[in-house]
Protein backbone atom coordinates (compact mmCIF):
# COMPACT_ATOMS: atom_id res chain seq x y z
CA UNK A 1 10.42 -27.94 33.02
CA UNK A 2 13.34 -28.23 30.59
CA UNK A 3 14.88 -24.91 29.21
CA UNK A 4 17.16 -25.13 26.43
CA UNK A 5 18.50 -21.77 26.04
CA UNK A 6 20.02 -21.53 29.72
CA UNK A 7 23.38 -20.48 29.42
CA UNK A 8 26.42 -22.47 32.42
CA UNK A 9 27.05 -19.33 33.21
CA UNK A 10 23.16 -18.67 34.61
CA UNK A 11 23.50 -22.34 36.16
CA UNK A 12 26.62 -21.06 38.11
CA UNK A 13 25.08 -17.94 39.53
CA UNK A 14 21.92 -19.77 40.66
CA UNK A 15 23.99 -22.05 42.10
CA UNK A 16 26.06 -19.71 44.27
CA UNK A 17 23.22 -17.37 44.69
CA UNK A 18 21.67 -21.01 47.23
CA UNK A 19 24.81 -21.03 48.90
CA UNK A 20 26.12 -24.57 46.76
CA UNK A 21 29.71 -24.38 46.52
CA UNK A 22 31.94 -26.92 45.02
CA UNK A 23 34.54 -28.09 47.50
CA UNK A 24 36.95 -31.00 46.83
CA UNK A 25 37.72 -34.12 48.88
CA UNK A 26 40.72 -35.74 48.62
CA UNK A 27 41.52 -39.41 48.06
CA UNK A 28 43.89 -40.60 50.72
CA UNK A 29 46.72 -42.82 49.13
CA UNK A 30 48.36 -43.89 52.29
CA UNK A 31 45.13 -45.80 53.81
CA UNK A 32 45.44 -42.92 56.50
CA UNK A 33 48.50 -45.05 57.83
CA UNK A 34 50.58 -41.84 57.64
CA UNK A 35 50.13 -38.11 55.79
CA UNK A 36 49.70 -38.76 52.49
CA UNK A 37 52.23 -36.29 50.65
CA UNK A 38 50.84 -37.01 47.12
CA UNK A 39 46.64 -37.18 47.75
CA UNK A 40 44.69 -36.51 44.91
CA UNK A 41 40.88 -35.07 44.85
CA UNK A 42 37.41 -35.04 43.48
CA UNK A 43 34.79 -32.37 43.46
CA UNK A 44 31.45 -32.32 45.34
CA UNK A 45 28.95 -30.01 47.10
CA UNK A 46 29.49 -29.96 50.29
CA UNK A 47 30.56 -27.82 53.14
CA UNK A 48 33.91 -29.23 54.46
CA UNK A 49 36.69 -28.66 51.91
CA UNK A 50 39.74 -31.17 52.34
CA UNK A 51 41.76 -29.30 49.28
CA UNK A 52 44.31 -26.89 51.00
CA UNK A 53 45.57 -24.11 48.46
CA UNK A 54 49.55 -23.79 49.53
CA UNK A 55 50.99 -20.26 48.85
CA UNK A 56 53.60 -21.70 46.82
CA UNK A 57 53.51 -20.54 42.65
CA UNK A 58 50.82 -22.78 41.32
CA UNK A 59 51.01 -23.99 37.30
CA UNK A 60 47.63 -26.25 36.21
CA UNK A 61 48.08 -28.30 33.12
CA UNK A 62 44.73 -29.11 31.73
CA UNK A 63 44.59 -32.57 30.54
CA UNK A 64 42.32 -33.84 27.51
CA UNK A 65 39.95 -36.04 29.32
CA UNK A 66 38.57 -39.46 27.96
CA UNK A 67 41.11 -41.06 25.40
CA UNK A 68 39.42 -41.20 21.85
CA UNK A 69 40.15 -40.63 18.39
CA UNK A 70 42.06 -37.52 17.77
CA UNK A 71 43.08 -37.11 21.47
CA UNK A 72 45.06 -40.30 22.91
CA UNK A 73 47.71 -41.51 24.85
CA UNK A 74 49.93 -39.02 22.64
CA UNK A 75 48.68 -36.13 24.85
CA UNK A 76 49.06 -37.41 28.30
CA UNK A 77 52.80 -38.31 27.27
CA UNK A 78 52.69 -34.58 26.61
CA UNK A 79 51.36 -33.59 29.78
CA UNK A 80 53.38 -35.63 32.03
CA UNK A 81 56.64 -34.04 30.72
CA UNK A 82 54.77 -30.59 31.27
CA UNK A 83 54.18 -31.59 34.70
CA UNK A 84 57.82 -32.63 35.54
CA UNK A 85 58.82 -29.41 33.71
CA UNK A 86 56.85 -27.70 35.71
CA UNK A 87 58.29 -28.71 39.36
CA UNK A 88 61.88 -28.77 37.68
CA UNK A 89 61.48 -25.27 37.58
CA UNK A 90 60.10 -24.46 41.07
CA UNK A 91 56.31 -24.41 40.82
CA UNK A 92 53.58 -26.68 42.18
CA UNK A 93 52.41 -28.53 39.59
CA UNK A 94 48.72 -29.26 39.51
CA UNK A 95 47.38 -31.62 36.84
CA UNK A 96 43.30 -31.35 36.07
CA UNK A 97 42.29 -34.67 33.76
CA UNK A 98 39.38 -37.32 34.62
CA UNK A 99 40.91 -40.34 32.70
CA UNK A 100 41.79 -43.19 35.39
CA UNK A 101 43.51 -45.48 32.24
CA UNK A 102 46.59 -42.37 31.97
CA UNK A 103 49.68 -41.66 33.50
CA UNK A 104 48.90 -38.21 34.14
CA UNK A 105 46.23 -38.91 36.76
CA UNK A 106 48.72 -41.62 38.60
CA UNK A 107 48.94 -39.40 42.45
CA UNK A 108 52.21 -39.07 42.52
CA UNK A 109 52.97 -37.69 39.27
CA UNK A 110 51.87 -34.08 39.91
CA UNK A 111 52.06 -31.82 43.18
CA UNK A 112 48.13 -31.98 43.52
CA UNK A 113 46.28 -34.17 41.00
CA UNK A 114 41.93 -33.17 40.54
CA UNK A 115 40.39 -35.89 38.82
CA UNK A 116 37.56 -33.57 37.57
CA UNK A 117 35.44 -33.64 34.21
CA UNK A 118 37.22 -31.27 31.70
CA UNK A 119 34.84 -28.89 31.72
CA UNK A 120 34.65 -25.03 32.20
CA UNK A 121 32.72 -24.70 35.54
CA UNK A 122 34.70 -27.08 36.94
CA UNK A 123 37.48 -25.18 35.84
CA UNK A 124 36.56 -22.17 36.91
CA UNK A 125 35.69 -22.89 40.57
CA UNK A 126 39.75 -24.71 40.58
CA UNK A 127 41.27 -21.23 39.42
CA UNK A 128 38.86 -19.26 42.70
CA UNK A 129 40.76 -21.90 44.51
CA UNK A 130 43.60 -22.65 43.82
CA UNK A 131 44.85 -18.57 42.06
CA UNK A 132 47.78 -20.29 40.13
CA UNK A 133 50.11 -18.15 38.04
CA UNK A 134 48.94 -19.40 35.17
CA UNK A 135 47.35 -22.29 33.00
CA UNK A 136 48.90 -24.67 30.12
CA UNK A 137 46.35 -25.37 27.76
CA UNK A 138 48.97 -26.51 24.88
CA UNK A 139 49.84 -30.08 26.10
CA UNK A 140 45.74 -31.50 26.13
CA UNK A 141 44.70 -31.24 23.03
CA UNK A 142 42.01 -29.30 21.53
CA UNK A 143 39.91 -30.32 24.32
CA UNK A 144 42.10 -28.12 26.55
CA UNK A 145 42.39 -25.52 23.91
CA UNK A 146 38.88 -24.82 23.75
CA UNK A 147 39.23 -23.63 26.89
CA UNK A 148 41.76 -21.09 26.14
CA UNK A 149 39.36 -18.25 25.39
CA UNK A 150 37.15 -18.63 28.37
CA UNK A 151 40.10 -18.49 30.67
CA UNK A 152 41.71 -15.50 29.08
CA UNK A 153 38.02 -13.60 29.08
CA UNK A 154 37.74 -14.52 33.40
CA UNK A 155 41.37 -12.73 33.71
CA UNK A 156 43.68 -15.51 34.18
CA UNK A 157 46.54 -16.09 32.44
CA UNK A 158 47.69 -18.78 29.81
CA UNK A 159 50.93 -19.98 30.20
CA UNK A 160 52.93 -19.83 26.76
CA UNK A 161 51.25 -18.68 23.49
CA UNK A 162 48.83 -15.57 23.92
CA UNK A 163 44.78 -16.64 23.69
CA UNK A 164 44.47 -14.35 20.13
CA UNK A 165 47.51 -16.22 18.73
CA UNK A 166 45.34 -19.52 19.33
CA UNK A 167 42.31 -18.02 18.25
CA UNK A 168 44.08 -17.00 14.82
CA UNK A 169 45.34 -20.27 14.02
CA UNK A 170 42.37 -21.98 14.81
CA UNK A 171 40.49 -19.82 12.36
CA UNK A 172 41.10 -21.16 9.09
CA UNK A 173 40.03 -17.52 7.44
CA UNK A 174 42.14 -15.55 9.35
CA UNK A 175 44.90 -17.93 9.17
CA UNK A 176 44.72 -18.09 5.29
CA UNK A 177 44.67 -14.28 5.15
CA UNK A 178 48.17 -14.56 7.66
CA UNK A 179 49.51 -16.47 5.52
CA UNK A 180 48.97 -14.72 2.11
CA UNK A 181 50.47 -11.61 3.80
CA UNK A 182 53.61 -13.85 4.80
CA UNK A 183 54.06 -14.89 0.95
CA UNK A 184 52.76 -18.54 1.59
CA UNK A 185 51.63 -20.71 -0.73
CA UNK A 186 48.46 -21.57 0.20
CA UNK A 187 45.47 -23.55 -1.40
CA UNK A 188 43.12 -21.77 -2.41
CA UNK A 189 39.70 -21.08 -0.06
CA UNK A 190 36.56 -18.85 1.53
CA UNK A 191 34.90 -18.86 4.41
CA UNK A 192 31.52 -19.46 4.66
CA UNK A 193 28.12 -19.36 7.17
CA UNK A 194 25.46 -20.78 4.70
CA UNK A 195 24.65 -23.24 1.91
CA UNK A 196 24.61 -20.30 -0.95
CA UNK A 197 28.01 -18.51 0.25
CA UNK A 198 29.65 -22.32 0.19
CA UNK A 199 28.56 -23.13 -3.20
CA UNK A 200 29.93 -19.54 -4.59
CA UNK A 201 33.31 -20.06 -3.29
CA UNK A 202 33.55 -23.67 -4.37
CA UNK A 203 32.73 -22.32 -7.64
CA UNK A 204 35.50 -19.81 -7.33
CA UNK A 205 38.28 -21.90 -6.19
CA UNK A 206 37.20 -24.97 -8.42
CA UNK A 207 36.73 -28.67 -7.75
CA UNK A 208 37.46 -30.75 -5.62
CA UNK A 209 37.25 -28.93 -2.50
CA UNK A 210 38.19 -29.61 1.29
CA UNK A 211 35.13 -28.47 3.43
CA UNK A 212 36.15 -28.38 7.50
CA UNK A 213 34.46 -25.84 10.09
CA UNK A 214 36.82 -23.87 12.67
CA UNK A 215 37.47 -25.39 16.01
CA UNK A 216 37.50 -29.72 15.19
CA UNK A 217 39.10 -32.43 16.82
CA UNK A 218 40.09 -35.28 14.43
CA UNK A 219 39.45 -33.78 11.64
CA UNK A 220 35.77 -33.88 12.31
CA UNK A 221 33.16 -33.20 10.02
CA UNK A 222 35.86 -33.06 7.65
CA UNK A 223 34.92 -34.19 3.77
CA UNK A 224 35.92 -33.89 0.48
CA UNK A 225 33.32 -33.06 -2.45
CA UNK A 226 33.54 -33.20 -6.05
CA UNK A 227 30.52 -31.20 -7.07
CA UNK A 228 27.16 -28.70 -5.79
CA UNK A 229 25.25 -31.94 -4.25
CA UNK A 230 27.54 -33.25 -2.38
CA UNK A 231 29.34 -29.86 -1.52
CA UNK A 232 25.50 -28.34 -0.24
CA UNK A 233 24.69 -31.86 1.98
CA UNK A 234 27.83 -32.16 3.36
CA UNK A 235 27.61 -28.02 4.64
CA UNK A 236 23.99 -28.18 5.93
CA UNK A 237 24.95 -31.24 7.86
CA UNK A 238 28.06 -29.61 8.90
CA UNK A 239 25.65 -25.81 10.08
CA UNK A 240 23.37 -28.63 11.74
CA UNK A 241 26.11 -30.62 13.77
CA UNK A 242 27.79 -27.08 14.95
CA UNK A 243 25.52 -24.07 15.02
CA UNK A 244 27.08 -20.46 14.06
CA UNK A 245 30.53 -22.11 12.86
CA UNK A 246 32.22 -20.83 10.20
CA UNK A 247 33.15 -22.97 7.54
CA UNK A 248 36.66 -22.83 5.36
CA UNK A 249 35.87 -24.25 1.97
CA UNK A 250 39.24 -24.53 0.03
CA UNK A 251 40.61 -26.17 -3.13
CA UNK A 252 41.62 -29.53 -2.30
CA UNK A 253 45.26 -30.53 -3.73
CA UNK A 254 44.46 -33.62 -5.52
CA UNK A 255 47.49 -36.23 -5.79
CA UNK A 256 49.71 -33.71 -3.87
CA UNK A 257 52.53 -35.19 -1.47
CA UNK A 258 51.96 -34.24 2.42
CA UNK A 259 54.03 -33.89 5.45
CA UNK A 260 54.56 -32.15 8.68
CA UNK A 261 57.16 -30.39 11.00
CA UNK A 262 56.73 -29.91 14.73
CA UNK A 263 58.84 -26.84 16.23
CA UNK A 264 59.34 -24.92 19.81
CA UNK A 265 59.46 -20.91 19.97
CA UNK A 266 60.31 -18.85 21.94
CA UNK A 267 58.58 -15.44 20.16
CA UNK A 268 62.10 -14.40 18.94
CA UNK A 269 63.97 -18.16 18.48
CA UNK A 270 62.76 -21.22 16.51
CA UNK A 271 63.70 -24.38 17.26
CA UNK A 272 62.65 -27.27 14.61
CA UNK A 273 61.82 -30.71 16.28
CA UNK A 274 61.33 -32.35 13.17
CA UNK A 275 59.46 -33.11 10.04
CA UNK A 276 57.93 -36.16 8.73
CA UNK A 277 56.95 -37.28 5.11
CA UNK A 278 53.69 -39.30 5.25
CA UNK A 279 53.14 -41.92 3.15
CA UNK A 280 50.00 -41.40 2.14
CA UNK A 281 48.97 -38.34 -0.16
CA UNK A 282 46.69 -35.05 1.08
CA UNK A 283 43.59 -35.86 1.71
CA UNK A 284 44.39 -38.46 4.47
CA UNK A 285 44.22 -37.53 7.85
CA UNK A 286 47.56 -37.05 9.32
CA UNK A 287 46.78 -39.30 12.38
CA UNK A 288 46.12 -42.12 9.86
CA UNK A 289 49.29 -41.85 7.78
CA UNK A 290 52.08 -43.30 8.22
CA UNK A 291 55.15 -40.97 8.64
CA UNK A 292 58.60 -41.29 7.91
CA UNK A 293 61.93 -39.61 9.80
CA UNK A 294 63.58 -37.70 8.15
CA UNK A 295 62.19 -37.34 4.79
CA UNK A 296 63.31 -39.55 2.48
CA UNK A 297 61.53 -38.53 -0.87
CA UNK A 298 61.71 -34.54 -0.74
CA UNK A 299 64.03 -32.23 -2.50
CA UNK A 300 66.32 -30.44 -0.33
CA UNK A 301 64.84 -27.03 -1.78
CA UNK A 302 61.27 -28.47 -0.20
CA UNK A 303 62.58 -29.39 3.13
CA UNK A 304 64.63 -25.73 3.44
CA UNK A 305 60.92 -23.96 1.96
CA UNK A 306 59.63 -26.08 4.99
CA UNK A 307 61.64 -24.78 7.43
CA UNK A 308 61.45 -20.92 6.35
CA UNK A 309 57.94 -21.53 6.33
CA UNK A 310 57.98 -22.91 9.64
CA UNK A 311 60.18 -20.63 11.28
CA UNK A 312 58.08 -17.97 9.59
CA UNK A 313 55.00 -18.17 10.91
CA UNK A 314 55.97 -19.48 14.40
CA UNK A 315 57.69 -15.45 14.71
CA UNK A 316 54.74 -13.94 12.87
CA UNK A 317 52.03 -16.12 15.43
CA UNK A 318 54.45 -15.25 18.05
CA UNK A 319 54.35 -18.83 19.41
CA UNK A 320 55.75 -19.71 22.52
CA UNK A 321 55.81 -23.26 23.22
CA UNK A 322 55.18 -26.32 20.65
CA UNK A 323 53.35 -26.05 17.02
CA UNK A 324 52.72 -28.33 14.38
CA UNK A 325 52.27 -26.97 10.36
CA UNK A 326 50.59 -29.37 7.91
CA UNK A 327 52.42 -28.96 4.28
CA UNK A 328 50.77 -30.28 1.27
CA UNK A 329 53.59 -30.66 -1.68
CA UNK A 330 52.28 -30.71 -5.31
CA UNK A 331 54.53 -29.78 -8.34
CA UNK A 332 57.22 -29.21 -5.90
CA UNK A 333 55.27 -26.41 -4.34
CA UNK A 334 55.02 -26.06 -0.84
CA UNK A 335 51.68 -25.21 0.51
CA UNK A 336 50.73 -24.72 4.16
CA UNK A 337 47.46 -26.42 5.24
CA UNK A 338 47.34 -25.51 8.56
CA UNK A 339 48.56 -25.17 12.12
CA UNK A 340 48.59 -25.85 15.16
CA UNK A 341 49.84 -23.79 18.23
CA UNK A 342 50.04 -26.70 20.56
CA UNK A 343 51.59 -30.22 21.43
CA UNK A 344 50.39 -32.46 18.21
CA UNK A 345 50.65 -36.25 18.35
CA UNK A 346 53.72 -35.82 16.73
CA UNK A 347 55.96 -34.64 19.46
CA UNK A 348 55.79 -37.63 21.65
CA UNK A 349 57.49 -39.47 18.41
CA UNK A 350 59.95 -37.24 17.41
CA UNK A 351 61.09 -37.32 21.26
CA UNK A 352 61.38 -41.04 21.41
CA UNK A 353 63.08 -40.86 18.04
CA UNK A 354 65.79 -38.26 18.52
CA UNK A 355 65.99 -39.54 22.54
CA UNK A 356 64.93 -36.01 23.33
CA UNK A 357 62.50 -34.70 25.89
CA UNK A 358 60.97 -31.65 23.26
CA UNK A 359 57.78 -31.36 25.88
CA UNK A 360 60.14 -30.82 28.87
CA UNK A 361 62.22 -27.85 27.19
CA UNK A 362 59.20 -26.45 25.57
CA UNK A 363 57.12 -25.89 29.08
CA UNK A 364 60.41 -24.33 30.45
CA UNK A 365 60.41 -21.99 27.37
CA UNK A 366 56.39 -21.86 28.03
CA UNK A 367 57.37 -21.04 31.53
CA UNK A 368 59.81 -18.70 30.46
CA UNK A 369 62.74 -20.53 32.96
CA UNK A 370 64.55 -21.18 29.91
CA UNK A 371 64.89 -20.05 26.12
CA UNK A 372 66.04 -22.08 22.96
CA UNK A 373 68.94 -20.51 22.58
CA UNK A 374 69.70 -22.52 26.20
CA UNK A 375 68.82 -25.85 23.90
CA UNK A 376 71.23 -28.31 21.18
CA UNK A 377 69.36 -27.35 18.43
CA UNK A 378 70.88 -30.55 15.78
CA UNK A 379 69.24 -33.29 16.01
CA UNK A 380 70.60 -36.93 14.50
CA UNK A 381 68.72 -40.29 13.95
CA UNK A 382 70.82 -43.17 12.76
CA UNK A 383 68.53 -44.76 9.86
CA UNK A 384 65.07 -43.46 10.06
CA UNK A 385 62.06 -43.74 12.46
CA UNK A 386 58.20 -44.70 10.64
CA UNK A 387 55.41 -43.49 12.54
CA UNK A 388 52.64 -46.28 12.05
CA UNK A 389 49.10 -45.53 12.57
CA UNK A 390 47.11 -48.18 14.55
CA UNK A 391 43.53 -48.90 14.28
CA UNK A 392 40.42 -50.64 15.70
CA UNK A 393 38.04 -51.83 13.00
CA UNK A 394 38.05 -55.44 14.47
CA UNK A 395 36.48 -53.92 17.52
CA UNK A 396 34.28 -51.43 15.24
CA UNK A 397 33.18 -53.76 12.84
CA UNK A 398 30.38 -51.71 11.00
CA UNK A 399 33.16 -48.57 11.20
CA UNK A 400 33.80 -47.52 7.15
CA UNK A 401 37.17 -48.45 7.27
CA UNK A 402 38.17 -45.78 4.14
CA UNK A 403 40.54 -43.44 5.48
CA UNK A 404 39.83 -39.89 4.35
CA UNK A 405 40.07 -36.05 6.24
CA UNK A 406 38.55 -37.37 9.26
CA UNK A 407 40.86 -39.83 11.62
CA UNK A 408 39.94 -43.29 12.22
CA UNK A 409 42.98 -44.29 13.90
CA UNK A 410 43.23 -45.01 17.77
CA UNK A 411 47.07 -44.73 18.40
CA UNK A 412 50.12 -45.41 16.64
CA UNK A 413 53.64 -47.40 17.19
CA UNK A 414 57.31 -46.47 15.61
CA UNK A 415 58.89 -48.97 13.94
CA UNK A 416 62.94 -47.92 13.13
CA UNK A 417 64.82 -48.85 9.90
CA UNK A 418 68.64 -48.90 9.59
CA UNK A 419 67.84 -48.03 5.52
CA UNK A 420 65.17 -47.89 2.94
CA UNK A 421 66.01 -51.61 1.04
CA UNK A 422 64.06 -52.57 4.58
CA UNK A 423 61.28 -54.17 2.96
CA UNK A 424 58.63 -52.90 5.40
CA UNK A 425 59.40 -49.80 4.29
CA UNK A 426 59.64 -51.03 0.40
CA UNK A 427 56.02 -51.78 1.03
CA UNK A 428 54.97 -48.85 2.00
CA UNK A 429 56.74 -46.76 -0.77
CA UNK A 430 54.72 -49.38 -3.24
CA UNK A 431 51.63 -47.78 -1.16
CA UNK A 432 52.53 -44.30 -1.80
CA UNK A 433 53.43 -44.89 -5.60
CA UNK A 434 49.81 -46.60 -5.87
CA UNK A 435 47.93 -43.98 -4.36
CA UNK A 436 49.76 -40.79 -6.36
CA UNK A 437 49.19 -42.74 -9.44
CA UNK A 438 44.90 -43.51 -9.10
């Protein structure tokens, strides 16, 4: 008999309620030829548990799971530094991830390593075990992110920015309504839960408009519309794909410039990593844009209305750890499109770029061993660093290669310039010129 409305949580308690307990046997990296002092496990059911829970201050990183576009190899950089952060500073580090091709699950990189599914119940019977301190959800992705509110509902505690912080950012209503009480340009936007409300608002804040639901990795289910048709099918698919979701539908800035700056917080201190022009205009996902270090086309009266911006919402979210804001520049306007309370893809490049390990000092301020004011805050690149997006359509062939709001991309490589007569980069700023002038 197949029930569909059974909740995991009703699995769980049937489960226990027969006595079937999840125990975890470990993986013995020495061949048994001596103790192995880096084993790794894997869950089963069974009755002998080979997982020994140390009384030392445990810190789990949650990983992203299986590579794919929108979560790569971008994240597991990120959670490796957390990792070494994390026994710098005294604790026994215990990485959670189920993705054999990553340096994260190599044994000896973490204190304990559990190659387990990313998944709550999974989760959930590792925290009974293992009681650690507290839980770093900011270094996996969305993937780990998701998580966030489940663990802060079951009492335990997320290491770095608070659960509701999250939860605001991730809600593109709430955030919009943050951000008009910060005096933040913003485009334009309503939230809505049906087909009628969608259409109303779109009518409101005029076409085109950006339609994306709460909660997405890669941009998914992300799409532009230019009138009721398209705006109605593209919802109703959307309300289909992801039940009870609700959906931000906002003006979309046509033509407008975009870029992005990553930062660390400490709830009183801000700390900016970097920002990035992109090549191509809004509209593009950022993961499929290439990205230049430091800007090279923006006012300085942009970049400084970045920064405040930046600075001001990482105090008013009370961030503490990484984020990553989305700027859309039209009319040399700054508008915030959204962001991100968490590792982005961009870190890992901004740390090979400036030579500086941002993921290590932001788990120390996550772990609150450190604080920013403890941190060189200037940063220097000699020339300038282009982030350049790498895809797959020769493996995808029937992919629609069209780049849009929702990524395509599976990775990206950095390619450094000594000055902008390089003619890679002339090509590119022929690109960019093309694109703002269609």
């Amino acid at each position: 008999m197949v029930m569909d409305d059974v909740q995991e949580e009703q699995v769980r308690n049937h489960r226990k309620s027969l006595n079937l307990h999840r125990v975890w046997k470990m993986v013995d990296t020495c061949s048994a030829e001596f103790p192995a002092a880096t084993p790794y496990f894997y869950s089963c059911y069974d009755t002998e548990n080979e997982s020994i829970s140390s009384d030392r201050p445990k810190v789990i990183v949650l990983g992203s799971g299986p590579n794919r576009i929108g979560q790569g190899i971008e994240f597991d950089y990120s959670c490796v530094h957390g990792l070494l952060a994390a026994r710098e500073s005294g604790f026994e580090a215990i990485m959670v991830n189920c993705n054999p091709e990553t340096v994260s699950t190599d044994f000896n990189m973490a204190d304990k390593l559990y190659f387990e599914p990313v998944f709550w119940e999974h989760l959930l019977d590792l925290l009974e075990h293992e009681k650690p301190v507290g839980v770093i959800v900011q270094l996996g992705g969305q993937t780990a992110l998701k998580l966030a509110e489940k663990i802060h509902a079951n009492g335990y505690r997320i290491i770095g920015t608070s659960y509701e912080s999250m939860d605001l950012a991730e809600d593109r209503g709430r955030f919009s309504d943050l951000l008009k009480d910060l005096d933040i340009p913003y485009p334009r936007y309503g939230v809505a839960e049906t087909a009628e409300e969608a259409l109303q608002i779109a009518h409101d804040v005029g076409y085109p408009v950006l339609v994306r639901p709460s909660y997405v990795l890669g941009g998914q289910g992300m799409s532009i519309v230019i009138n009721d048709e398209e705006l109605e099918k593209a919802v109703v698919d959307l309300l289909r794909r992801i039940p009870g979701n609700r959906i931000l539908i906002d003006h979309f800035l046509d033509r407008a410039m975009e870029a992005e700056a990553d930062c660390i917080c400490d709830g009183h201190d801000v700390m900016m990593c970097g920002i990035m022009e992109h090549i191509e205009p809004a509209g593009i996902h950022s993961g499929d844009s290439h990205a230049v270090l430091p800007p090279f086309g923006l006012s300085p009266l942009v970049v400084t209305q970045m920064e405040e911006y930046t600075r001001r919402l990482a105090k008013a979210l009370q961030i503490n750890g990484l984020m990553n804001v989305q700027f859309a520049i039209k009319n040399d306007v700054v508008y915030v499109i959204e962001a991100n309370p968490r590792a982005s893809r961009t870190v890992p490049f901004l740390a090979k770029a400036y030579a500086t390990p941002f993921v290590n000092m932001a788990t120390k301020v996550m772990l609150g061993t450190q604080k920013v004011a403890d941190f060189e805050t200037e940063y220097k690149l000699e020339g300038w660093a282009i982030k350049e997006p790498v895809f797959s359509f020769s493996k995808f062939p029937n992919v629609n290669k069209e780049l849009g709001p929702e990524m395509k991309s599976t990775g990206e490589a950095i390619r450094f310039i000594s000055d902008l007569r390089d003619p890679y980069f002339r090509d590119l700023y022929k690109r960019k010129s093309m694109y703002l002038s269609r």
